[in-house]
PDB file of N, CA and C in Angstrom:
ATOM      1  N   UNK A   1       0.835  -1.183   0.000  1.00  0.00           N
ATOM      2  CA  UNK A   1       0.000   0.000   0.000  1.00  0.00           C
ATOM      3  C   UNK A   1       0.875   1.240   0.000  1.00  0.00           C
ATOM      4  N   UNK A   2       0.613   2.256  -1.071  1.00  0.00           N
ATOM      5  CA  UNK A   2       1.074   3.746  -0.621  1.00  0.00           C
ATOM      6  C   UNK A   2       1.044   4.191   0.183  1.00  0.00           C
ATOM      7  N   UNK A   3       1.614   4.746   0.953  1.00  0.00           N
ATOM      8  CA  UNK A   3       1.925   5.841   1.694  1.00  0.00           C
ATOM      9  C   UNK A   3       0.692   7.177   1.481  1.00  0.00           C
ATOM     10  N   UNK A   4       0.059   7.739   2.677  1.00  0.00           N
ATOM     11  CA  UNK A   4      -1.103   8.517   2.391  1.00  0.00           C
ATOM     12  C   UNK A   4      -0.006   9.815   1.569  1.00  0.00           C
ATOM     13  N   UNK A   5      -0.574  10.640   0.805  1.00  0.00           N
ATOM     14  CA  UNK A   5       0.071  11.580   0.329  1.00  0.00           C
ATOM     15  C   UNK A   5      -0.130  12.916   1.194  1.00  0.00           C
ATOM     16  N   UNK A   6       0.244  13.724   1.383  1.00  0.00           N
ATOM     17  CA  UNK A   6      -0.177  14.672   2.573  1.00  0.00           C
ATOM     18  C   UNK A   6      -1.009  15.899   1.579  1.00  0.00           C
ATOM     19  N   UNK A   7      -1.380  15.662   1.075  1.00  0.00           N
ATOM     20  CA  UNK A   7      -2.656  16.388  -0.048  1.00  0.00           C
ATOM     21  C   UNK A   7      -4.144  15.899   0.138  1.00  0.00           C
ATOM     22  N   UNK A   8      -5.403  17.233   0.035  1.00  0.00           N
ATOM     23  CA  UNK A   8      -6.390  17.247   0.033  1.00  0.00           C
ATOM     24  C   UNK A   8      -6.610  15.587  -0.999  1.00  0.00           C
ATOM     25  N   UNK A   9      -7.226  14.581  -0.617  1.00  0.00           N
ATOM     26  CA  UNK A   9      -7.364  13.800  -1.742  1.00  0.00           C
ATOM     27  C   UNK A   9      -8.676  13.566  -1.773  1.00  0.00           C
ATOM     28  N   UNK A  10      -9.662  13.732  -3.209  1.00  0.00           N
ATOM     29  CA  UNK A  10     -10.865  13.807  -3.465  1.00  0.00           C
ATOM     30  C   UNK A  10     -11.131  12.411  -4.822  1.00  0.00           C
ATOM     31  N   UNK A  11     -12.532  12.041  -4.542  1.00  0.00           N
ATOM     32  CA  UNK A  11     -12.878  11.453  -5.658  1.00  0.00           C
ATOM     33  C   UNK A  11     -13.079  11.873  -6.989  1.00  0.00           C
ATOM     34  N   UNK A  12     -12.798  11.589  -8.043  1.00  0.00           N
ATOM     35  CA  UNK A  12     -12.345  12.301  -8.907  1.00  0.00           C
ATOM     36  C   UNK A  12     -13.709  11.571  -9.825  1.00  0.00           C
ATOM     37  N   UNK A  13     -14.277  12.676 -11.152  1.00  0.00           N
ATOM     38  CA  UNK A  13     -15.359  12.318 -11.857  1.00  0.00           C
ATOM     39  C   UNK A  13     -15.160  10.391 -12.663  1.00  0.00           C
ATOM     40  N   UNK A  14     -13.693  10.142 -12.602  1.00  0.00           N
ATOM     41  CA  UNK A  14     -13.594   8.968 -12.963  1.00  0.00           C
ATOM     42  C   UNK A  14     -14.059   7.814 -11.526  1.00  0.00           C
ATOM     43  N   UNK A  15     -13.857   8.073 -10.737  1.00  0.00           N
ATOM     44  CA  UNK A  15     -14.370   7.226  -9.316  1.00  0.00           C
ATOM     45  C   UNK A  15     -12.214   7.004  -8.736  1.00  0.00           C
ATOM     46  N   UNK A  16     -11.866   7.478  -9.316  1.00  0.00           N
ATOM     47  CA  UNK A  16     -10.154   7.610  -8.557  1.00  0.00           C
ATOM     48  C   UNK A  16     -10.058   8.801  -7.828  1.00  0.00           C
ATOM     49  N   UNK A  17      -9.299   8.261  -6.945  1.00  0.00           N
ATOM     50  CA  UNK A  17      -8.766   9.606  -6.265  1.00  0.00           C
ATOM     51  C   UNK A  17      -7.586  10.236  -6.873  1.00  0.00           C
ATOM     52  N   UNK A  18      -8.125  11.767  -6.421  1.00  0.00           N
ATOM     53  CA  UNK A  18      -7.082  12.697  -7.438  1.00  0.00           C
ATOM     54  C   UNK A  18      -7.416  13.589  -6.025  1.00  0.00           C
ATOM     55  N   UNK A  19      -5.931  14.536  -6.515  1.00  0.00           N
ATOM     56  CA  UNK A  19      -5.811  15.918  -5.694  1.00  0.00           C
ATOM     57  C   UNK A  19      -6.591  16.739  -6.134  1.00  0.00           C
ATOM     58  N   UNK A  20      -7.119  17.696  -5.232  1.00  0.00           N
ATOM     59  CA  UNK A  20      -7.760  18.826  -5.760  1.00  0.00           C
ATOM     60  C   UNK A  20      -6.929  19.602  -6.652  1.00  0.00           C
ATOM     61  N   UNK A  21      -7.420  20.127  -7.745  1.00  0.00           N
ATOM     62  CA  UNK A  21      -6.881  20.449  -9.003  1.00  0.00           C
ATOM     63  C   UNK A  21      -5.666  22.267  -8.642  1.00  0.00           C
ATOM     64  N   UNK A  22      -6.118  22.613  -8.047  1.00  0.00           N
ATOM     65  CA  UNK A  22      -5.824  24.028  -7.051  1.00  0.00           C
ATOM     66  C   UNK A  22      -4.118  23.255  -6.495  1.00  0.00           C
ATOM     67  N   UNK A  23      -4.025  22.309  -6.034  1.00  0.00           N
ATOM     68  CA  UNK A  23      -2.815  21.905  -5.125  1.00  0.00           C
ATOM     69  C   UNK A  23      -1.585  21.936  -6.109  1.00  0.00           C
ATOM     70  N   UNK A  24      -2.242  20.702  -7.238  1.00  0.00           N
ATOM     71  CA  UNK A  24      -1.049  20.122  -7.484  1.00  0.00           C
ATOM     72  C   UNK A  24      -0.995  19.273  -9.046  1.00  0.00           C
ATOM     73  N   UNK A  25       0.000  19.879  -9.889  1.00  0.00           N
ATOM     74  CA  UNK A  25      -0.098  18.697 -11.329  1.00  0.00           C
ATOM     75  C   UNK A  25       0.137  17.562 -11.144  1.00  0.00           C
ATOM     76  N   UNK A  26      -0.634  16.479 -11.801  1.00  0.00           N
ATOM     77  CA  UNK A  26      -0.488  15.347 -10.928  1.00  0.00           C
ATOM     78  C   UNK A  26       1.389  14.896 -11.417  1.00  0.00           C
ATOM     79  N   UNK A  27       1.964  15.470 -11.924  1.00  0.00           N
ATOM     80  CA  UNK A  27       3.468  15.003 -12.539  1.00  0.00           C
ATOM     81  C   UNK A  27       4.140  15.781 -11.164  1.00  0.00           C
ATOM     82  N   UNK A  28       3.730  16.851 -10.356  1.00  0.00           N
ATOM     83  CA  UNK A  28       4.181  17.371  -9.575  1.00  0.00           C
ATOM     84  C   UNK A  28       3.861  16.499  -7.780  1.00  0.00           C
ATOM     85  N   UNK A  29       3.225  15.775  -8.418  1.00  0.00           N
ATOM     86  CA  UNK A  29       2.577  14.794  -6.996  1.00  0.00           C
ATOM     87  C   UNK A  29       3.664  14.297  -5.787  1.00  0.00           C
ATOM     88  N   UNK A  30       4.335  13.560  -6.460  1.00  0.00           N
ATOM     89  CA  UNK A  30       5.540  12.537  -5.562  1.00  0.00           C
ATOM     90  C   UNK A  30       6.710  13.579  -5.154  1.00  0.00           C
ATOM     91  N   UNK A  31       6.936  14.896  -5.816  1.00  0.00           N
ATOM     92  CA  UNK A  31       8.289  15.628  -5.315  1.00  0.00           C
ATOM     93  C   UNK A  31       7.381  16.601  -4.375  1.00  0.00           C
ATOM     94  N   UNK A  32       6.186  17.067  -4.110  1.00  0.00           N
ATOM     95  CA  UNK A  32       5.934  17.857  -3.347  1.00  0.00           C
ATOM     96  C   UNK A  32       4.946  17.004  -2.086  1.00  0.00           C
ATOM     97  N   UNK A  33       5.192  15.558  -2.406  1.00  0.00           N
ATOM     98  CA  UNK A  33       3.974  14.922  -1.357  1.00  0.00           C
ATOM     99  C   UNK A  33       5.704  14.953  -0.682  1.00  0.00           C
ATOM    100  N   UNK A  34       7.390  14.549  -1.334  1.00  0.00           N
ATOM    101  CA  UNK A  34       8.147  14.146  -0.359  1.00  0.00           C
ATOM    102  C   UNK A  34       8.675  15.527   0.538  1.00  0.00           C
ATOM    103  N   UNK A  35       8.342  16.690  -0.057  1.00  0.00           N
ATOM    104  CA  UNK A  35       8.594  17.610   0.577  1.00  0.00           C
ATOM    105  C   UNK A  35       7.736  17.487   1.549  1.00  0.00           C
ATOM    106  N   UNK A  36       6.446  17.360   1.719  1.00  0.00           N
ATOM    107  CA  UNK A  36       5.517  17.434   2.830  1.00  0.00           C
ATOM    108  C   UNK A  36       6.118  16.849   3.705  1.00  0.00           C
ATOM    109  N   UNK A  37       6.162  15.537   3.562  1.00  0.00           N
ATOM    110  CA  UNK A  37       6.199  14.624   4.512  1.00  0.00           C
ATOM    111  C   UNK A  37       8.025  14.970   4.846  1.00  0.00           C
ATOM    112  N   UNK A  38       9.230  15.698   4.805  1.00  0.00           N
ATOM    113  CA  UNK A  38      10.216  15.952   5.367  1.00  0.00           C
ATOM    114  C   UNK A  38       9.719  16.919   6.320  1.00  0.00           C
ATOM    115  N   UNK A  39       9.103  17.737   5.880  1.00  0.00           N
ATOM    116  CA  UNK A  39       8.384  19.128   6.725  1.00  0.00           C
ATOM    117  C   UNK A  39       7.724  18.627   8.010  1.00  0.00           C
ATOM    118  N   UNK A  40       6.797  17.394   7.286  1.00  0.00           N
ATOM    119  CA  UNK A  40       6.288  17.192   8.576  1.00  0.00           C
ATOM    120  C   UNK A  40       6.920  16.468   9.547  1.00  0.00           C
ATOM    121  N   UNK A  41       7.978  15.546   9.148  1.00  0.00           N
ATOM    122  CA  UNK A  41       9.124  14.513   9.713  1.00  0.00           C
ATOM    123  C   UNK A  41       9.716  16.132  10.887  1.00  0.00           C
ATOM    124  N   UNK A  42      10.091  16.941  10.210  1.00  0.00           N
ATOM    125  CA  UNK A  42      10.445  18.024  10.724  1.00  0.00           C
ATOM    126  C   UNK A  42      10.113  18.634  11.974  1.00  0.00           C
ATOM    127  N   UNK A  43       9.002  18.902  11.873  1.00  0.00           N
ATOM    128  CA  UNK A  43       8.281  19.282  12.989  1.00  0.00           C
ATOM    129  C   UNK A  43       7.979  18.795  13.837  1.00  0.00           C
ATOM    130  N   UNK A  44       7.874  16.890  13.623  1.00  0.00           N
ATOM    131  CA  UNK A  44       7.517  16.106  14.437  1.00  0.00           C
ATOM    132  C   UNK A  44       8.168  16.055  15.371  1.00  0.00           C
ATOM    133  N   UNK A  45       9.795  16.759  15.168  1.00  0.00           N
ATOM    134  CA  UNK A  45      11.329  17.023  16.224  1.00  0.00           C
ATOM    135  C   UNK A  45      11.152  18.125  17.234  1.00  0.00           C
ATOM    136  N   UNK A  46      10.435  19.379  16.599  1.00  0.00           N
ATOM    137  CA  UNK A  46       9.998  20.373  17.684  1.00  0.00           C
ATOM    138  C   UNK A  46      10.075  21.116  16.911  1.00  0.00           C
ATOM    139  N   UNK A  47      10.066  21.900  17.235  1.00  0.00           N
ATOM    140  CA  UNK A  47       9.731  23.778  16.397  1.00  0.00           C
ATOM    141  C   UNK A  47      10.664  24.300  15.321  1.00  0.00           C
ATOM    142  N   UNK A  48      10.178  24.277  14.097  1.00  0.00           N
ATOM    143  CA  UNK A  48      11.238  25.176  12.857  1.00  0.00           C
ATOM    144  C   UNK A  48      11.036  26.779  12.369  1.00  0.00           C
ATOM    145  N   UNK A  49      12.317  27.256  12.544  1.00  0.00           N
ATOM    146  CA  UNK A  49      11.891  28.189  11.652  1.00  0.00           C
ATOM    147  C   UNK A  49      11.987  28.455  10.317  1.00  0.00           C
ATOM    148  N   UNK A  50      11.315  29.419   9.741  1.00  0.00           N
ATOM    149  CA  UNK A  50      10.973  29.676   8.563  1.00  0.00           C
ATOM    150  C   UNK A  50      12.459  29.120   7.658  1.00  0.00           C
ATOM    151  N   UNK A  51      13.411  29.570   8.095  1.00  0.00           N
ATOM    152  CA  UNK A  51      15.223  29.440   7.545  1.00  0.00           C
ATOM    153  C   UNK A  51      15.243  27.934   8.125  1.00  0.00           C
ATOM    154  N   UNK A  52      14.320  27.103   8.716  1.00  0.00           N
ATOM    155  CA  UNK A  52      14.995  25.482   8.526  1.00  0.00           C
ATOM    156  C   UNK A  52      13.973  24.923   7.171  1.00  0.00           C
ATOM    157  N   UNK A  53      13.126  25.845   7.267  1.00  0.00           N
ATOM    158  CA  UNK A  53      11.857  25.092   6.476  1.00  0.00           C
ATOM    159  C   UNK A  53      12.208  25.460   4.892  1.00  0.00           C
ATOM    160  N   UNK A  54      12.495  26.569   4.768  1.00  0.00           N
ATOM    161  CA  UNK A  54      13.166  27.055   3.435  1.00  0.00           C
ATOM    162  C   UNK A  54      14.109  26.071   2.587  1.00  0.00           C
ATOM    163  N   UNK A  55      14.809  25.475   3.552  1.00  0.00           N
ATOM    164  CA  UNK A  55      16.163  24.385   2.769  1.00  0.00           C
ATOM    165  C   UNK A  55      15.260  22.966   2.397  1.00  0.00           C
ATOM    166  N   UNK A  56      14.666  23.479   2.666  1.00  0.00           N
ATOM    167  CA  UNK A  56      13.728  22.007   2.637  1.00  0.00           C
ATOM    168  C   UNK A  56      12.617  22.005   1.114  1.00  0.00           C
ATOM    169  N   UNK A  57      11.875  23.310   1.319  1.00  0.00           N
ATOM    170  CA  UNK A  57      10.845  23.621   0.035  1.00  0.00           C
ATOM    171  C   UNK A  57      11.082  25.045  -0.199  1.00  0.00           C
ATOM    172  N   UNK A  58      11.386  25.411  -1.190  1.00  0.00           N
ATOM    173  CA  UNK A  58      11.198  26.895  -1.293  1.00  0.00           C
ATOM    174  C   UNK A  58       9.894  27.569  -0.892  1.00  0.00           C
ATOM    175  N   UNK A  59       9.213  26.704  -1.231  1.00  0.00           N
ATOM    176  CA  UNK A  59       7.166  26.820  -1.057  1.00  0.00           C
ATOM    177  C   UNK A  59       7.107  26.738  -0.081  1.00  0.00           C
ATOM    178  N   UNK A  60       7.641  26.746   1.020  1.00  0.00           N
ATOM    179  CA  UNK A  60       7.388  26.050   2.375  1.00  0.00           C
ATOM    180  C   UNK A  60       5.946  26.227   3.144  1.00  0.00           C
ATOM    181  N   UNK A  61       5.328  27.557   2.646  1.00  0.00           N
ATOM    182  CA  UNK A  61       4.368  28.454   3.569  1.00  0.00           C
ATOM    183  C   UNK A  61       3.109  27.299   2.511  1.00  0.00           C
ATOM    184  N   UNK A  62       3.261  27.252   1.169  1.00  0.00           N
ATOM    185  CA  UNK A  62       2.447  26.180   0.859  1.00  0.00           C
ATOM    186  C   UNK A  62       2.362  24.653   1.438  1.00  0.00           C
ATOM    187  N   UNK A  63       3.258  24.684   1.217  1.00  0.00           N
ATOM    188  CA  UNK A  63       3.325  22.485   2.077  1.00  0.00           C
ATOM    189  C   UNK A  63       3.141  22.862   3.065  1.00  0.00           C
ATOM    190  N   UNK A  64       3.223  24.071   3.997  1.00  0.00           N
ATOM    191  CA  UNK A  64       2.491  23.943   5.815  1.00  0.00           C
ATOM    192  C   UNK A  64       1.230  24.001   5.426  1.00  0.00           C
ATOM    193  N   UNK A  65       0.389  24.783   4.446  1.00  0.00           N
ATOM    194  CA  UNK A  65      -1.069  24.961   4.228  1.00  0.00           C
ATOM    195  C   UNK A  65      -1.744  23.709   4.222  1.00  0.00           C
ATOM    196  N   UNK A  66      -0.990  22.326   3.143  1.00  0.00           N
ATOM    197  CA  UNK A  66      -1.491  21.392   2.833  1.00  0.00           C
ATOM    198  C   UNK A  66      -1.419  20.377   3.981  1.00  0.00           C
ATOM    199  N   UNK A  67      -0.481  20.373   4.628  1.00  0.00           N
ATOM    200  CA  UNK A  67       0.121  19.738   5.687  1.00  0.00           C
ATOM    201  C   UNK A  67      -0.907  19.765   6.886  1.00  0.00           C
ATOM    202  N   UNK A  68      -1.056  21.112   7.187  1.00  0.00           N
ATOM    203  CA  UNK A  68      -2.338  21.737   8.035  1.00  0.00           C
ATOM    204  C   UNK A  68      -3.588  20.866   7.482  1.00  0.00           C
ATOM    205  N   UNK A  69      -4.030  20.950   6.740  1.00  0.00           N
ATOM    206  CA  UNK A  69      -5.320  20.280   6.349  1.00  0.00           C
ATOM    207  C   UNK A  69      -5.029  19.160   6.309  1.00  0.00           C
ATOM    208  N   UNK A  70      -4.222  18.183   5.904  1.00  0.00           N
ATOM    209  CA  UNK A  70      -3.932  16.985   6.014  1.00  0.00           C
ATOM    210  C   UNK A  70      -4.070  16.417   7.555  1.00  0.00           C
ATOM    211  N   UNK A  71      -3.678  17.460   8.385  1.00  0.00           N
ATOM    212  CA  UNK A  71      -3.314  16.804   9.739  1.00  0.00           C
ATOM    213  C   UNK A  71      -4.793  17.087  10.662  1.00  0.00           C
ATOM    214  N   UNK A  72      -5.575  18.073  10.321  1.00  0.00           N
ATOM    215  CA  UNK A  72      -6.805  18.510  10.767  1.00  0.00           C
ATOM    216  C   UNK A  72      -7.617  16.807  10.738  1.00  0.00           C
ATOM    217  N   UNK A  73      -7.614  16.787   9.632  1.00  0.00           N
ATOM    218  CA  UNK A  73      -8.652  15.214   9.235  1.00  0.00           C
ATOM    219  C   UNK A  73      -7.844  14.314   9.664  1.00  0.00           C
ATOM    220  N   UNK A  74      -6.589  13.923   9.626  1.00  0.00           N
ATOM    221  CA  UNK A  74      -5.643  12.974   9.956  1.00  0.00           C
ATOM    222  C   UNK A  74      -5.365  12.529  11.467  1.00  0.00           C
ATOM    223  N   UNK A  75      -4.984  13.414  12.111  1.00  0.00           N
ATOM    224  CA  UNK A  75      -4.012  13.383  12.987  1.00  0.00           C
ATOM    225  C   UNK A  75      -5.089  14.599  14.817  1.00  0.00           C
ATOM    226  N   UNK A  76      -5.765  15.024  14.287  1.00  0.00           N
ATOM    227  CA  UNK A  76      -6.163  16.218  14.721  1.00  0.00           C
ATOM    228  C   UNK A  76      -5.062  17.479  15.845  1.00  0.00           C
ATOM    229  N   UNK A  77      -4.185  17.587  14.487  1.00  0.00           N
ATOM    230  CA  UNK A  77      -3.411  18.284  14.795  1.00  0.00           C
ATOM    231  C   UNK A  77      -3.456  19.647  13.877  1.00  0.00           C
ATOM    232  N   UNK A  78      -2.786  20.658  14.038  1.00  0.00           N
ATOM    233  CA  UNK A  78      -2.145  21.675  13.168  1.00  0.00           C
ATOM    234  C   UNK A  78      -0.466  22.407  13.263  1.00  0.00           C
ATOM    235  N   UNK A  79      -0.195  23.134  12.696  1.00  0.00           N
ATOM    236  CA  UNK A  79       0.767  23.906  12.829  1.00  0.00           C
ATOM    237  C   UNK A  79       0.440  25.600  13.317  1.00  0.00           C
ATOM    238  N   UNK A  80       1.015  25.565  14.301  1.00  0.00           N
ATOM    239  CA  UNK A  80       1.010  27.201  14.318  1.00  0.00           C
ATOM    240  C   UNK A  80       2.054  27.862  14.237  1.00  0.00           C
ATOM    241  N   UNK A  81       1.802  29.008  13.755  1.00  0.00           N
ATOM    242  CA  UNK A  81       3.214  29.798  13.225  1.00  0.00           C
ATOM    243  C   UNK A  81       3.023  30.935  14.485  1.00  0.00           C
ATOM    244  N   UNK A  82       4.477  31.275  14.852  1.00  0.00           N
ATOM    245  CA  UNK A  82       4.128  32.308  15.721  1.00  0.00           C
ATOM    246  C   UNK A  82       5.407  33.273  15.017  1.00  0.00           C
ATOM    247  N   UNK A  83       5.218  35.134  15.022  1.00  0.00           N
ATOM    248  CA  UNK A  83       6.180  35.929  14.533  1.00  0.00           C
ATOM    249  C   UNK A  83       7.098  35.835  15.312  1.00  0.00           C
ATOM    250  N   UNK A  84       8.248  35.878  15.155  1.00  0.00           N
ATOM    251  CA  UNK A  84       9.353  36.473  15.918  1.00  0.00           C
ATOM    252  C   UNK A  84      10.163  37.816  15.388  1.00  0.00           C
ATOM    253  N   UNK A  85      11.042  38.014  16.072  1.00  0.00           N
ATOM    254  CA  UNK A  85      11.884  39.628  15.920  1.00  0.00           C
ATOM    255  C   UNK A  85      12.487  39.579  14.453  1.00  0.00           C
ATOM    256  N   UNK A  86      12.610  40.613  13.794  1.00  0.00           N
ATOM    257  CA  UNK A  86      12.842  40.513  12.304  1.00  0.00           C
ATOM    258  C   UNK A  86      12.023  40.008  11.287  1.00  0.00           C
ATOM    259  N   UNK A  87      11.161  39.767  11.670  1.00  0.00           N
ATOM    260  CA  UNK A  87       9.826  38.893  10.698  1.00  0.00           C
ATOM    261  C   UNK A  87       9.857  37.589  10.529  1.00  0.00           C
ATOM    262  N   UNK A  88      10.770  37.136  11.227  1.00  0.00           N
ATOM    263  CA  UNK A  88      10.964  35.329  11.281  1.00  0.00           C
ATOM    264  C   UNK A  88       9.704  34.494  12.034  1.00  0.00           C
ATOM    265  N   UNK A  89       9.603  33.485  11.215  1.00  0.00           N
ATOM    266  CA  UNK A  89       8.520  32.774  11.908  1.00  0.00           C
ATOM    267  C   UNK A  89       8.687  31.708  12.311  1.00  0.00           C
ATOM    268  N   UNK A  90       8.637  30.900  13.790  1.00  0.00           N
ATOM    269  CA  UNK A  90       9.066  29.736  14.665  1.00  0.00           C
ATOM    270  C   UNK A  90       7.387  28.966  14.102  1.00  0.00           C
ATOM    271  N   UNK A  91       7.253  27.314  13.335  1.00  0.00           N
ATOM    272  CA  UNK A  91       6.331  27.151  13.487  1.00  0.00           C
ATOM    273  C   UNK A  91       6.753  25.538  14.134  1.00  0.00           C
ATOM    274  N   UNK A  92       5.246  24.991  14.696  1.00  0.00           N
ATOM    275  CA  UNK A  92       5.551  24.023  15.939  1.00  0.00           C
ATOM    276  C   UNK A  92       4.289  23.285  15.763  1.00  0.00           C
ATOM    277  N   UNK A  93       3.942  21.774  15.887  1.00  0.00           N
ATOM    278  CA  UNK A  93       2.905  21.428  15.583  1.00  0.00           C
ATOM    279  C   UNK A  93       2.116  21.304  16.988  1.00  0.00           C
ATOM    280  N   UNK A  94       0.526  21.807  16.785  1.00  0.00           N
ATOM    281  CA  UNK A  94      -0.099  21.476  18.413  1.00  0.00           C
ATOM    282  C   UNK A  94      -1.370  21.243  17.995  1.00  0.00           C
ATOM    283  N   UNK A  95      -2.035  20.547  19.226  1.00  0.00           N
ATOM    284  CA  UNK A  95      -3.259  20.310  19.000  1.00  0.00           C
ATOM    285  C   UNK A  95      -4.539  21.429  18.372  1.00  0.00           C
ATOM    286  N   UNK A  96      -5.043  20.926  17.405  1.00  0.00           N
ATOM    287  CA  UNK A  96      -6.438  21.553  16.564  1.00  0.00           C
ATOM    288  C   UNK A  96      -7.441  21.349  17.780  1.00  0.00           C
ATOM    289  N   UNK A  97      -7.800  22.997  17.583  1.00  0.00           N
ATOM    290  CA  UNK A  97      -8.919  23.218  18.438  1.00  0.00           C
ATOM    291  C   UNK A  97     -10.042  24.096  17.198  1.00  0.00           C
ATOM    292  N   UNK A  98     -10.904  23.333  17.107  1.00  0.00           N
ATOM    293  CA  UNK A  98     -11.935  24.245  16.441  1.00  0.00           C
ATOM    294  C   UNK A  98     -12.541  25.519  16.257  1.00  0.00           C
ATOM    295  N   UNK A  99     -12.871  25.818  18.033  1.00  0.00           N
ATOM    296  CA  UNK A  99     -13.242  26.455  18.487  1.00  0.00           C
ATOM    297  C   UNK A  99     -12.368  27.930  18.940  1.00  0.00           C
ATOM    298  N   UNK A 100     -11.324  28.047  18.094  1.00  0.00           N
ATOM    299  CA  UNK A 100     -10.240  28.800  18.380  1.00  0.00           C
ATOM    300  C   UNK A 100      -9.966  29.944  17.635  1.00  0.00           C
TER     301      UNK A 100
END
């Protein structure tokens, strides 16, 4: 079995699952599902900032978006980003609260 991809995954008009069309070409699938999943390997260590996440995806602020939704339904987790001094951002994964 595959590995879940860390992308919105929807039934597609053929009855397959496909990414939502907004994310991702499907030729772009496997290099940005492995970026996800380093990001999220990442975080799973404790808190990155923006300059660890960068060496990783240039997109980075995208694969946390997808990552985030992945982990909402998944995991019931999220990422929060918090600012720091100079405009740097420390982000850290914690529990999804709805109501927040």
């Amino acid at each position: 079995m595959n590995p879940l991809p860390l992308f919105d995954i929807r039934p597609g008009p053929d009855g397959r699952e496909t990414i939502r069309p907004h994310f991702a070409e499907p030729e772009d699938v496997p290099r940005l599902t492995a970026q996800n999943a380093v990001i999220l390997a990442r975080l799973r260590q404790g808190p990155a900032t923006a300059r660890d996440l960068i060496d990783i995806a240039l997109n980075y602020r995208a694969r946390i978006s997808e990552i985030r939704a992945w982990l909402k339904t998944h995991e019931n987790l999220t990422i929060q980003a918090r600012r720091l001094t100079g405009g740097m951002f420390v982000y850290r994964l914690t529990a999804w609260r709805p109501n927040e």
